[in-house]
Protein backbone atom coordinates (compact mmCIF):
# COMPACT_ATOMS: atom_id res chain seq x y z
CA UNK A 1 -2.73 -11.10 -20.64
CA UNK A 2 -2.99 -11.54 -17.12
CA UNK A 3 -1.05 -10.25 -14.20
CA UNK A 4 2.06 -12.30 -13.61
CA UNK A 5 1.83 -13.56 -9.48
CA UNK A 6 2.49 -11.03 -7.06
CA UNK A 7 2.71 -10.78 -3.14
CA UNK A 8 0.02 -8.58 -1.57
CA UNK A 9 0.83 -4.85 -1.70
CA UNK A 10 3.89 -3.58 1.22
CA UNK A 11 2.21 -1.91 3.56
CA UNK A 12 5.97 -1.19 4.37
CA UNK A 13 5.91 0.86 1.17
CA UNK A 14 3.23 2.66 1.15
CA UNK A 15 4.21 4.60 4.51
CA UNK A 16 7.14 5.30 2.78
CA UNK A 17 5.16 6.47 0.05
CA UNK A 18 2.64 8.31 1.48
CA UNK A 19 5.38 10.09 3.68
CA UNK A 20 6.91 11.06 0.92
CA UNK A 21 3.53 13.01 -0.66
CA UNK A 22 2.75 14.17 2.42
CA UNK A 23 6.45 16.28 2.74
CA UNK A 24 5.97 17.11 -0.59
CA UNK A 25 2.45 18.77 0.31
CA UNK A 26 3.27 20.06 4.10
CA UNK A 27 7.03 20.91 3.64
CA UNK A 28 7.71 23.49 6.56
CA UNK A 29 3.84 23.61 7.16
CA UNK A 30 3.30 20.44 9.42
CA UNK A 31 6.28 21.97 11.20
CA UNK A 32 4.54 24.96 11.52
CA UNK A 33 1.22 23.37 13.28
CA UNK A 34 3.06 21.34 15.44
CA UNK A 35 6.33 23.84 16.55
CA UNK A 36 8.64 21.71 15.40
CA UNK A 37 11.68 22.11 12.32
CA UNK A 38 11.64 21.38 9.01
CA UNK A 39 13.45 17.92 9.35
CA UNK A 40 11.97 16.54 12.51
CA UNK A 41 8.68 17.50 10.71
CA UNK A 42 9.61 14.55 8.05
CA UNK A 43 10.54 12.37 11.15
CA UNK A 44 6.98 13.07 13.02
CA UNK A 45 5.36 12.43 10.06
CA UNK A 46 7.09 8.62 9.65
CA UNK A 47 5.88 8.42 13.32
CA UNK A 48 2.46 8.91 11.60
CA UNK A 49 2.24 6.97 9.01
CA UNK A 50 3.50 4.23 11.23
CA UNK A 51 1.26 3.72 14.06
CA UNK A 52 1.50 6.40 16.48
CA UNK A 53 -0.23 9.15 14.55
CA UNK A 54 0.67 12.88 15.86
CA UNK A 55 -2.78 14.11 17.57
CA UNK A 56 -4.80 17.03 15.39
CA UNK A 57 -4.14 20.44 16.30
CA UNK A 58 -7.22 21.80 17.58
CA UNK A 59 -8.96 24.86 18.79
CA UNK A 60 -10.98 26.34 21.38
CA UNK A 61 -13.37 29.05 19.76
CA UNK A 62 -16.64 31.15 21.14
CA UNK A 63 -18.65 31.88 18.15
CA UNK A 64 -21.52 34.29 19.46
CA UNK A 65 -23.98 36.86 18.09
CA UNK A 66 -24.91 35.08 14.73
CA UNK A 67 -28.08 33.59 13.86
CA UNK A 68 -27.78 29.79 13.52
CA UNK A 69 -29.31 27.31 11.13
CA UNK A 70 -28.94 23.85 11.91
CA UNK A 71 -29.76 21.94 8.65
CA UNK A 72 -30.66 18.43 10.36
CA UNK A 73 -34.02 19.84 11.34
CA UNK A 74 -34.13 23.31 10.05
CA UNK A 75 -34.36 25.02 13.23
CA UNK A 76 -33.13 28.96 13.41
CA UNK A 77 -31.46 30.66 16.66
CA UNK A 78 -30.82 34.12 16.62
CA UNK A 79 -28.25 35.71 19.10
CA UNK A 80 -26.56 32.37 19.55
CA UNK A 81 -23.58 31.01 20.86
CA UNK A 82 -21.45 28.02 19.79
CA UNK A 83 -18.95 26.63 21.81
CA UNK A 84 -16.16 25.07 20.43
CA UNK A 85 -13.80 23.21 22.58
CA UNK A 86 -10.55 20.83 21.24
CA UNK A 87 -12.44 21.15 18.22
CA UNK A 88 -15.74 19.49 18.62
CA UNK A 89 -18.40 21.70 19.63
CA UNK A 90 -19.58 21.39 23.06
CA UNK A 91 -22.79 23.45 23.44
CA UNK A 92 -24.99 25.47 20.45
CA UNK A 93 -27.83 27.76 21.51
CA UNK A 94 -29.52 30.55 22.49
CA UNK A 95 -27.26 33.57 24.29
CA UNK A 96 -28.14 33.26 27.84
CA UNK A 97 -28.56 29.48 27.77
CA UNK A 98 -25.40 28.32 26.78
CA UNK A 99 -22.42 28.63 29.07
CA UNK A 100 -19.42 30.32 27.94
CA UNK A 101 -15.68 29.64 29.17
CA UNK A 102 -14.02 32.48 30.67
CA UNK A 103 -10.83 33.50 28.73
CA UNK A 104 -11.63 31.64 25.37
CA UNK A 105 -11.38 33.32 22.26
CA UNK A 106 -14.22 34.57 20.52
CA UNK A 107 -15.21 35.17 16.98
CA UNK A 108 -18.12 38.11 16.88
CA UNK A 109 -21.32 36.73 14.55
CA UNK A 110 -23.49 40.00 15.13
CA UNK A 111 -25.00 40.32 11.37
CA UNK A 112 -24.04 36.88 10.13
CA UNK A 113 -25.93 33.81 9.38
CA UNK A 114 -23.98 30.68 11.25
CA UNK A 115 -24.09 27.18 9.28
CA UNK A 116 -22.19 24.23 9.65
CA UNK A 117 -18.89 23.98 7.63
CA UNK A 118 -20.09 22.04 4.02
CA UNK A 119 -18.96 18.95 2.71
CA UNK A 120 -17.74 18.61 -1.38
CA UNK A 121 -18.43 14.82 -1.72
CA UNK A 122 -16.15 14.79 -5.21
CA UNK A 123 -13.73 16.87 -5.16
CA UNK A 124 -9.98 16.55 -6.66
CA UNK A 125 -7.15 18.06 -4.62
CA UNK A 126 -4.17 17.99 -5.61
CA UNK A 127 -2.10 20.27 -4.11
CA UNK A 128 -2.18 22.36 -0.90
CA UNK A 129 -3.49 25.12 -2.87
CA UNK A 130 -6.30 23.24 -4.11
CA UNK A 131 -6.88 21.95 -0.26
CA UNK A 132 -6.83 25.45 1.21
CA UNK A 133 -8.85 27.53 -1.15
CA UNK A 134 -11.69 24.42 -0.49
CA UNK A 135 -11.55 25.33 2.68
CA UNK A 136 -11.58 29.29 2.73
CA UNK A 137 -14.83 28.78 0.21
CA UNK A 138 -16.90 26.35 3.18
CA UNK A 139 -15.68 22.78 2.13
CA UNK A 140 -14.84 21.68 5.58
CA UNK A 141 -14.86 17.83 4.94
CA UNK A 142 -15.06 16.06 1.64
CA UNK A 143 -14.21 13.19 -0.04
CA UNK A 144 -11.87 13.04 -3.23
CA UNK A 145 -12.56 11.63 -6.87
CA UNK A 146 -9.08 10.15 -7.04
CA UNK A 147 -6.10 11.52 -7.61
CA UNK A 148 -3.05 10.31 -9.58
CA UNK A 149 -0.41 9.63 -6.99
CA UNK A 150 -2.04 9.35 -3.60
CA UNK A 151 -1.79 13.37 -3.18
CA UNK A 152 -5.92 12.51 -1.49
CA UNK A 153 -3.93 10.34 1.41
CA UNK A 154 -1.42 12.74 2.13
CA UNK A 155 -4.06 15.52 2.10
CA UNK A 156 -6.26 13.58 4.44
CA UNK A 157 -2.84 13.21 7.07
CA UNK A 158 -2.24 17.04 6.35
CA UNK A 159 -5.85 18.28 7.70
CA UNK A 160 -5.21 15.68 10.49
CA UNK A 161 -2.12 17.33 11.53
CA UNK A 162 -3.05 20.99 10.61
CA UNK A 163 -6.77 21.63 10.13
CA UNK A 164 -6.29 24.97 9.13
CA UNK A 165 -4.69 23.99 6.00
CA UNK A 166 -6.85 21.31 4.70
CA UNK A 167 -10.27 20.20 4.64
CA UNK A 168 -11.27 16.47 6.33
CA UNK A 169 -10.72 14.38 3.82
CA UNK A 170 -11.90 11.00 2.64
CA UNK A 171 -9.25 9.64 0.00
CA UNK A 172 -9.72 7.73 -2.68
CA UNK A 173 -6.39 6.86 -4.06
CA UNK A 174 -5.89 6.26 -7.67
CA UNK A 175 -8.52 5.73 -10.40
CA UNK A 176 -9.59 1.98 -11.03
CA UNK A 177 -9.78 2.96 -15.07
CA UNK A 178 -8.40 0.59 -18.08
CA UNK A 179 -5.59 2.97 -19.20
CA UNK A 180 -3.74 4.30 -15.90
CA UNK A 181 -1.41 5.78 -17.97
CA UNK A 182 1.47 7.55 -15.60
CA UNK A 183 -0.29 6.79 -12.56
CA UNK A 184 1.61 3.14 -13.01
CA UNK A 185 5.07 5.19 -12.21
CA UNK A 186 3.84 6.52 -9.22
CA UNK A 187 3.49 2.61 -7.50
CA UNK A 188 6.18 0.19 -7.95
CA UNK A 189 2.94 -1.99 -7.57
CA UNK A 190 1.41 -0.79 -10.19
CA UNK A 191 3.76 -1.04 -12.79
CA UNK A 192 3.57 -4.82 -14.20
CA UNK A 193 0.25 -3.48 -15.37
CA UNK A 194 1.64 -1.26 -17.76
CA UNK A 195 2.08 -3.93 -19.38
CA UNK A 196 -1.32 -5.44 -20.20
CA UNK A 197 -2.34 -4.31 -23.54
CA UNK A 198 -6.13 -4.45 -23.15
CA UNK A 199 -5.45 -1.93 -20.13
CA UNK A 200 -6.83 -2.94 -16.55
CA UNK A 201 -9.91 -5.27 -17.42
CA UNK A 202 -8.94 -9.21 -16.41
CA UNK A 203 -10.19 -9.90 -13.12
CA UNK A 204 -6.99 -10.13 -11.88
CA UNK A 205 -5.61 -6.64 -12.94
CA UNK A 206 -8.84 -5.12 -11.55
CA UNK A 207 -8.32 -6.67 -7.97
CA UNK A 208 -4.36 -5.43 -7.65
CA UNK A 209 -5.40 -2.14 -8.89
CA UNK A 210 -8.25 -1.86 -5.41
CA UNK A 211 -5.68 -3.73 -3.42
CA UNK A 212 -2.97 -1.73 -4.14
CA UNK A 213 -5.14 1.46 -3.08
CA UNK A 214 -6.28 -0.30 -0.18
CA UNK A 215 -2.43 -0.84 1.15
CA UNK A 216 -1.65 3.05 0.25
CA UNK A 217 -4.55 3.76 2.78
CA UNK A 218 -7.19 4.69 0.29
CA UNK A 219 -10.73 4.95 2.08
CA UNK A 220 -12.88 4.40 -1.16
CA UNK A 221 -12.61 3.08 -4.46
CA UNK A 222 -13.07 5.34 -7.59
CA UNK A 223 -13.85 3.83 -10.51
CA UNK A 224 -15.73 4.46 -13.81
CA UNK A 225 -18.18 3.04 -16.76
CA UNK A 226 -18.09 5.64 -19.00
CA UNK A 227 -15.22 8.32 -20.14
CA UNK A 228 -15.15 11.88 -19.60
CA UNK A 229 -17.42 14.48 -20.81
CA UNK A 230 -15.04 17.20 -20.21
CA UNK A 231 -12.91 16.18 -23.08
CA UNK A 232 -14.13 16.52 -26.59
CA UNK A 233 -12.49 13.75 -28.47
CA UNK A 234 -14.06 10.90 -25.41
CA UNK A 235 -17.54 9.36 -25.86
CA UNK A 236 -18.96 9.62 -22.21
CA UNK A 237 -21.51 7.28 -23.29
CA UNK A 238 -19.60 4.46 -24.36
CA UNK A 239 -19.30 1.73 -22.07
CA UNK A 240 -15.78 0.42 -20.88
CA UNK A 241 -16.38 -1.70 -18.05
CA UNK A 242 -18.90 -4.01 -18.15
CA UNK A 243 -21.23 -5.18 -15.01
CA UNK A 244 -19.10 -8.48 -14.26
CA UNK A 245 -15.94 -5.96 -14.28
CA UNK A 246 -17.71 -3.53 -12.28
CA UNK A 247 -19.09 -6.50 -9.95
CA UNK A 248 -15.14 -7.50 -9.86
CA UNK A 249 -14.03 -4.14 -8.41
CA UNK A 250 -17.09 -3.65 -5.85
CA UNK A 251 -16.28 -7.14 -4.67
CA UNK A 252 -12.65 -6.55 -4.52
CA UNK A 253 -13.84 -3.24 -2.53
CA UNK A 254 -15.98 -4.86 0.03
CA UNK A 255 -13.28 -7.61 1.27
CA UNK A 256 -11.61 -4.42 2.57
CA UNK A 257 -14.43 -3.16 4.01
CA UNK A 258 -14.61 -0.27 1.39
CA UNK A 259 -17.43 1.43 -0.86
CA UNK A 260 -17.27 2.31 -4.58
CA UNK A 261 -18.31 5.85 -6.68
CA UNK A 262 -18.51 5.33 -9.72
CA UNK A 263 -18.01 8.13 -12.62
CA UNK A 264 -20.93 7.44 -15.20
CA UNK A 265 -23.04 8.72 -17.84
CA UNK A 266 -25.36 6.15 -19.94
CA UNK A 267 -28.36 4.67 -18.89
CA UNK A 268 -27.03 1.19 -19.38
CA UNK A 269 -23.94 2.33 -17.67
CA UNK A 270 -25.54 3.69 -14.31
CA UNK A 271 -27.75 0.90 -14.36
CA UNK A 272 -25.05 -1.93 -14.37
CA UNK A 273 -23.09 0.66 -11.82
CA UNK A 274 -25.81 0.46 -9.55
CA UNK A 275 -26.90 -3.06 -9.83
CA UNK A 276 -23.02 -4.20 -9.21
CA UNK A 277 -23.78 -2.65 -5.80
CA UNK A 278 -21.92 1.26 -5.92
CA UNK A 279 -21.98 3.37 -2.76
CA UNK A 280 -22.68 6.16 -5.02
CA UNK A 281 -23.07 7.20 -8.49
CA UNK A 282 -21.43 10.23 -9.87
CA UNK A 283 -22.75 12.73 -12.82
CA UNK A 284 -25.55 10.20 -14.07
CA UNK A 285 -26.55 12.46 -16.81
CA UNK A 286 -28.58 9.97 -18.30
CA UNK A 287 -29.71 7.89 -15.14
CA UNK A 288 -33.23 6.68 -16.10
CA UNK A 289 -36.36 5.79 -13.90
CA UNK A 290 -35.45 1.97 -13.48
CA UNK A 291 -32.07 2.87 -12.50
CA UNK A 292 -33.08 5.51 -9.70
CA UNK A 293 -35.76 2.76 -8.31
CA UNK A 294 -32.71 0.42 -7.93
CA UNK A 295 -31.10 2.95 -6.07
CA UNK A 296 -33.58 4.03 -3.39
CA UNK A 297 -33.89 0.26 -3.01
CA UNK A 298 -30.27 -0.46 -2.13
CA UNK A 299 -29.57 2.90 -0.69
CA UNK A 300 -27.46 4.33 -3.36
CA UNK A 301 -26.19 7.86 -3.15
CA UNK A 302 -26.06 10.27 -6.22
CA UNK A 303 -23.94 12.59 -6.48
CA UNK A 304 -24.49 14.71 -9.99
CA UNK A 305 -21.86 17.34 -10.07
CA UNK A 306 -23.96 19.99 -12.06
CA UNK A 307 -21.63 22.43 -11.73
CA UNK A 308 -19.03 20.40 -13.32
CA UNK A 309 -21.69 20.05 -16.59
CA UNK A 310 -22.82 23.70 -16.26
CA UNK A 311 -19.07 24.70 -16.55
CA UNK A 312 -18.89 23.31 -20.34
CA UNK A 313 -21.72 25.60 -21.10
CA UNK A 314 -19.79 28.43 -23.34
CA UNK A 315 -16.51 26.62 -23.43
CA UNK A 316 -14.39 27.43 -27.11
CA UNK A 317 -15.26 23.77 -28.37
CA UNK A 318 -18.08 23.55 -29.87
CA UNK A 319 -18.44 19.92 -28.57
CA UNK A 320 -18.14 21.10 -24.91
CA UNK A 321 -20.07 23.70 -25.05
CA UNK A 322 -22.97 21.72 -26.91
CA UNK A 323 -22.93 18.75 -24.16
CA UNK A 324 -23.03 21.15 -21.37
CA UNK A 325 -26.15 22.25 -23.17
CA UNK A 326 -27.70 19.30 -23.52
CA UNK A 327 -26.55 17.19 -20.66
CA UNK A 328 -27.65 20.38 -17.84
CA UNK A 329 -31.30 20.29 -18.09
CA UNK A 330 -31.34 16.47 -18.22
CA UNK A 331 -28.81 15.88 -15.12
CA UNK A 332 -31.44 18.83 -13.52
CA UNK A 333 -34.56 16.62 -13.89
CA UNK A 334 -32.78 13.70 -13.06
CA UNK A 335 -31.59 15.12 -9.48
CA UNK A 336 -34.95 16.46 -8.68
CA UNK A 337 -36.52 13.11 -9.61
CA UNK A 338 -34.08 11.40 -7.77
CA UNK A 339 -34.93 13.27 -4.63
CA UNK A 340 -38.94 12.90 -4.95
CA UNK A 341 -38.03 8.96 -5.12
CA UNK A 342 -36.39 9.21 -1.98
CA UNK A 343 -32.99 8.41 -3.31
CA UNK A 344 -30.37 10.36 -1.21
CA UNK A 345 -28.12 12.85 -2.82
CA UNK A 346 -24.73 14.58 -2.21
CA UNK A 347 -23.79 18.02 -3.12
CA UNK A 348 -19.81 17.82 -5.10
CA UNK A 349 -18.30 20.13 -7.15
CA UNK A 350 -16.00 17.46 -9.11
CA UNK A 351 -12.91 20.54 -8.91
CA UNK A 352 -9.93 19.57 -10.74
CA UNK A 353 -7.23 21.09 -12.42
CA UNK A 354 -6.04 23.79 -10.17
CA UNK A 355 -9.36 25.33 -10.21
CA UNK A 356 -11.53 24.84 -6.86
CA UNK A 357 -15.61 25.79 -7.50
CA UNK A 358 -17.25 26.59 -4.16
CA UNK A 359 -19.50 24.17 -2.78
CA UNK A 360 -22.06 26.61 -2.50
CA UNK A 361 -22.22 27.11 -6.26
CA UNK A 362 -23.82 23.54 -6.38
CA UNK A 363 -26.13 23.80 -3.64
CA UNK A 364 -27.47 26.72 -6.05
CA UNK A 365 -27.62 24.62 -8.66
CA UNK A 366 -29.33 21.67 -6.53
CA UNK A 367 -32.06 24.35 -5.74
CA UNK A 368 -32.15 25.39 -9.38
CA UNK A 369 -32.82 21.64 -10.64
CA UNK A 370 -36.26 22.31 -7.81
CA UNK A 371 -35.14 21.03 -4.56
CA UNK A 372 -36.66 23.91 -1.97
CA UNK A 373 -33.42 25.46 -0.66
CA UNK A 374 -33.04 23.55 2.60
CA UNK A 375 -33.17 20.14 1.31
CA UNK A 376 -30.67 21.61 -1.28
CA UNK A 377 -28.31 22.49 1.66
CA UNK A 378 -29.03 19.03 3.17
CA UNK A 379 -26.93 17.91 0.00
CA UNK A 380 -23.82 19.69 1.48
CA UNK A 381 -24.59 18.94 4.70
CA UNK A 382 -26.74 15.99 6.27
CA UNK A 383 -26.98 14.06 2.89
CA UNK A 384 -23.57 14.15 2.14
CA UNK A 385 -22.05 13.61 5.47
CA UNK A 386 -24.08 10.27 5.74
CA UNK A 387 -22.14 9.41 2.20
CA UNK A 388 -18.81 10.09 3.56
CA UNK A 389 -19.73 7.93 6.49
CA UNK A 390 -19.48 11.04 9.05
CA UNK A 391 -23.36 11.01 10.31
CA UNK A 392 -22.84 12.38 13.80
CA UNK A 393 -19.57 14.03 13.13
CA UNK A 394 -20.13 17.04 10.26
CA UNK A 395 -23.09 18.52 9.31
CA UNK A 396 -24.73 19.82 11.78
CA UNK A 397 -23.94 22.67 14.41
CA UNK A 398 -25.00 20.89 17.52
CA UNK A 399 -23.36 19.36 20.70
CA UNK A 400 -20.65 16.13 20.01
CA UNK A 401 -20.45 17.33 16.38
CA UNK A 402 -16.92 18.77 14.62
CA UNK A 403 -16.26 22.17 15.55
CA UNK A 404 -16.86 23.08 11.78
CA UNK A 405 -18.61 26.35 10.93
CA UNK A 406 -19.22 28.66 7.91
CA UNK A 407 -20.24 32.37 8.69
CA UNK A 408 -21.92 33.85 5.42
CA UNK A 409 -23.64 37.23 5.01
CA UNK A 410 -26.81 36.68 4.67
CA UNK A 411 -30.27 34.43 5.11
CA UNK A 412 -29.06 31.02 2.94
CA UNK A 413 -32.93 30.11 3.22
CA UNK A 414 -33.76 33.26 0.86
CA UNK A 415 -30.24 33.64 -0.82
CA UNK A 416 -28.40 30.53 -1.42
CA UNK A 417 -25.66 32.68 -3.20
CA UNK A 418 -24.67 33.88 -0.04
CA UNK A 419 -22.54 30.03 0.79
CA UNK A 420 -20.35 30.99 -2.78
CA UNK A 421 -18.52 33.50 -0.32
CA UNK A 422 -18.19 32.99 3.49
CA UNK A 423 -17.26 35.56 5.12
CA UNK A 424 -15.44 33.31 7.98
CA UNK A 425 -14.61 29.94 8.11
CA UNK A 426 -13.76 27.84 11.38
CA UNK A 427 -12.35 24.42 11.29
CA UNK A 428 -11.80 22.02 13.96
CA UNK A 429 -11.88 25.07 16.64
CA UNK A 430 -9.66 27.16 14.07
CA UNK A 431 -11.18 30.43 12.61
CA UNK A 432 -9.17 30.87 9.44
């Protein structure tokens, strides 16, 4: 069955829906950021949505005393000084050489390593719970797995309007998966294919599913080719999209100008993935040889959540707790041989469920797999701001970049444990 003729997605309706998340998510807390009430905040927020966005509330911030590491070249500065200015950071260096505003606020570093703030590049937030304990654990930017009714957009507007409450997000609406199961009743769009019984497959189906996202203000398409491993009765390694459907959705994708990750597991699958032409390839426990060549040729990223596959280890099914096994040391090898092929890779925690890992945990685990410990902070930083598209914005602690910055405890170079637990986080200017 195919999808009966539709006009294009309303872009009418999805301001309406996306201002209706995003008061869901802010309530009284967009009011907050900007001064304003509880019902103007809804008004200001359709303002927004419709054109003339509300600018970001940012800060001016003197970070000094800390020794900084700035991951694009591995450089080290002790005693230094960051300014921060309307958020982006307007001079980085050495105490003495680096001019300092009279009457800004200042954050004392004395005893504190000073990083950039880290990027999660899967992450799903849900809830401005979710989106705020991201940020208190270093997640600064990121860019969302899908969620199932837009919550990623209205997050995304949120830490535009009130950066201390959300990370910078890139969205990528709903899930491009054959069974969309109550995701349909959150888009009046979506609903005619609740009634295809094969699920979202036909060409047709596939396309509203990316235009539909694409109208609701999605940045990036998620989509998969194998199930979940996190749930025991799914086969991740059977295949439910094939490369023409796959081809279908990155096409579908690139008319809007938008990239693809893609949630896979099987050899076959991350090969067909990759050849369809992905932005990025997510878990890849099973990625082979042929498949990673492909990628360094086209540029693919890989992103292999391992802490995602290390959390089954010692779960109460047997089934979980076996696959974690089994899938950890493989996904391992496959990241480091990824990186000694050149392909690029991107630290993400793949967080779900009301439970947010810190982004540090997988830059441990990127160093575990054998990647020396700055090229495994490169995956949280450098590597995975390229992905997101924000090369020049995040990711590094110099001049013109975001005013982003993570304060941890000790040397990250000889203790990666230290990023599990900042001791301060700034964002956009803000020190939270």
């Amino acid at each position: 069955m195919c999808v009966d003729p539709a006009p294009p997605p309303s872009a009418r309706l999805t301001r309406r829906g996306v201002l209706a998340a995003s008061a869901a998510l802010a309530g009284t807390a967009g009011a907050l950021a900007s001064g304003i009430g509880p019902a103007s905040a809804a008004s200001g927020a359709a303002t927004a949505a419709g054109g003339a966005r509300r600018p970001a509330r940012t800060g001016d911030l003197v970070v000094e005393g800390g020794t900084l590491l700035d991951p694009g070249t591995g450089d080290v500065v002790e005693d230094a000084v960051v300014v921060i200015r309307d958020g982006v950071i307007r001079a980085a260096g050495r105490r003495g050489r680096v001019d300092v505003p009279e009457g800004t606020p200042r954050l004392d570093a004395h005893g504190r390593w000073v990083l950039p703030g880290l990027v999660d590049a899967h992450i799903h937030i849900n809830t401005m719970s979710e989106a705020a304990d991201a940020l208190r654990q270093g997640a600064t930017s990121a860019r969302s797995g899908s969620t199932n009714f837009y919550q990623d957009i209205a997050v995304r507007e949120l830490a535009r309007q009130a950066p201390e409450l959300a990370p910078r997000l890139t969205a990528a609406g709903v899930f491009v998966t054959p069974d969309l199961g109550d995701t349909v009743l959150g888009d009046p769009d979506l609903v005619p294919l609740a009634r295809l019984k094969g699920g979202v497959r036909s060409a047709e189906a596939l396309r509203r599913v990316v235009d539909v996202n694409v109208a609701r203000g999605a940045d990036v398409i998620k989509t998969r080719v194998n199930p979940r491993a996190g749930l025991a009765e799914q086969d991740p390694l059977e295949q439910v999209y094939s490369h023409e459907q796959l081809s279908e959705i990155v096409a579908a994708a690139k008319r809007h100008g938008k990239g693809v990750l893609c949630h896979s597991y099987s050899e076959q699958g991350c090969h067909d993935a990759v050849t369809a032409g992905i932005r990025s390839l997510e878990h890849g426990a099973f990625v082979g040889e042929r498949t990673l060549a492909e990628m360094r040729r086209r540029g693919t990223f890989f992103t292999p959540t391992l802490g995602a596959i290390a959390g089954m280890i010692g779960s109460d099914d047997p089934v979980l707790d076996e696959r974690g096994r089994t899938y950890l040391p493989l996904l391992k090898k496959a990241a480091l041989a990824a990186h000694r092929m050149g392909v690029r890779l991107a630290a993400g925690t793949d967080s779900s469920g009301g439970v947010v890992d810190p982004i540090g945990g997988e830059v441990e685990l990127m160093h575990s797999a054998g990647l020396s410990a700055l090229d495994a902070l490169r995956t949280a930083t450098t590597g995975a701001a390229e992905l997101l598209g924000l090369t020049g914005t995040v990711g590094r602690p110099v001049r013109g970049f975001a005013g982003d910055l993570v304060l941890v405890s000790g040397d990250p170079l000889a203790d990666l444990s230290v990023l599990r637990a900042p001791t301060r986080v700034v964002h956009a200017g803000i020190a939270l």
